[in-house]
Protein backbone atom coordinates (compact mmCIF):
# COMPACT_ATOMS: atom_id res chain seq x y z
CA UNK A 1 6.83 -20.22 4.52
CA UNK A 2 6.69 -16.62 3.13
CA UNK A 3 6.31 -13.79 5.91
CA UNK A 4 2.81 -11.71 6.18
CA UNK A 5 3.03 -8.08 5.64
CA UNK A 6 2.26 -5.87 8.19
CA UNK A 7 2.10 -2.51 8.23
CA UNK A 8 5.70 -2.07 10.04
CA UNK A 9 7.14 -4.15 7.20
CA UNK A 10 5.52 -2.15 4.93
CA UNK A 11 6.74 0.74 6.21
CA UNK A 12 10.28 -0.40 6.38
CA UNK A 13 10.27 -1.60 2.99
CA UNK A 14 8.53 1.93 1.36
CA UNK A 15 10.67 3.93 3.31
CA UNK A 16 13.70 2.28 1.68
CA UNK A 17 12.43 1.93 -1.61
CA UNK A 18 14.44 3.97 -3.93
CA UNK A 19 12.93 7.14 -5.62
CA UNK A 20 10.47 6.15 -8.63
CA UNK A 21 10.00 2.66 -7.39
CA UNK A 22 6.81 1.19 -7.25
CA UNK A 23 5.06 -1.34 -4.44
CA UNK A 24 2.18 -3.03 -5.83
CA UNK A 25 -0.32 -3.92 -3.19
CA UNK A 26 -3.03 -6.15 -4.27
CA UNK A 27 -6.73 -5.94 -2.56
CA UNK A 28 -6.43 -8.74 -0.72
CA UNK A 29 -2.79 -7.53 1.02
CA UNK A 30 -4.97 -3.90 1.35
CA UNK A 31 -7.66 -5.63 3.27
CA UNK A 32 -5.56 -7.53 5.74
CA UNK A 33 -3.39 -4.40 6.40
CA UNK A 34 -6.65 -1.60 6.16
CA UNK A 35 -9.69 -3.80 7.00
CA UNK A 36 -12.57 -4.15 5.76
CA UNK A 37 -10.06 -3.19 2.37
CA UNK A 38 -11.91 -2.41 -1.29
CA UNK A 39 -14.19 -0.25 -1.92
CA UNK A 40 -14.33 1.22 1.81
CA UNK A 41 -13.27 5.18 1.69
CA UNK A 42 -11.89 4.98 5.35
CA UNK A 43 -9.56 2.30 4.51
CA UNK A 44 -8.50 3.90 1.40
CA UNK A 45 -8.13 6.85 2.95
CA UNK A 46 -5.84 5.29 5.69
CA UNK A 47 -3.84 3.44 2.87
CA UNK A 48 -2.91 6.90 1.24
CA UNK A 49 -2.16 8.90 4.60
CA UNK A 50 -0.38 5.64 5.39
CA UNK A 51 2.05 5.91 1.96
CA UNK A 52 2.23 9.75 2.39
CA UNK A 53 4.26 9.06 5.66
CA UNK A 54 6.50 7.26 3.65
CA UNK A 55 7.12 9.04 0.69
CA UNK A 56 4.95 7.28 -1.08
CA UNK A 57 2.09 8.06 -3.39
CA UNK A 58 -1.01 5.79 -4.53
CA UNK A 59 -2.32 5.21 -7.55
CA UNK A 60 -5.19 2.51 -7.99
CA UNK A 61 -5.02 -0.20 -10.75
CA UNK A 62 -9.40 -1.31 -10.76
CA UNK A 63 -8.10 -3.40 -13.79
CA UNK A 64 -5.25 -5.07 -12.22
CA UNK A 65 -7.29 -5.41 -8.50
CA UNK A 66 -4.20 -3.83 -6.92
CA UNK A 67 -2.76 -0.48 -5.46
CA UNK A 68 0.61 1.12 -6.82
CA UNK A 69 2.60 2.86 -4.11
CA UNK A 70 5.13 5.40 -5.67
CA UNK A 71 8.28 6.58 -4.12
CA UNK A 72 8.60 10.06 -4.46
């Protein structure tokens, strides 16, 4: 049975994510962490102050349905 990602596992995991390493976070992981998820602007906008607490950055993939968070 594979865990669900929360946002404190997120967290953890970013946090510790080595400079340059990317998370990819697909839609449907962004809209069970920052309901409703795509194309809302609140819950984007919680996603990237969310990854700036970690040292993260965001970049969106439309293509690939999925968010890149960048260590920085």
């Amino acid at each position: 049975m594979a865990a669900m990602l929360t946002r404190e596992v997120l967290k953890s995991y970013l946090e510790d994510m080595p400079i340059g390493h990317v998370f990819d976070l697909t839609y449907g992981q962004f809209a069970g962490l920052f309901p409703p998820g795509e194309p809302d602007p609140f819950a984007r906008s919680a996603l990237r102050a969310f990854a700036r607490e970690c040292g993260c950055d965001v970049v969106q993939d439309i293509a690939e349905a999925r968010y890149e968070l960048r260590k920085r």
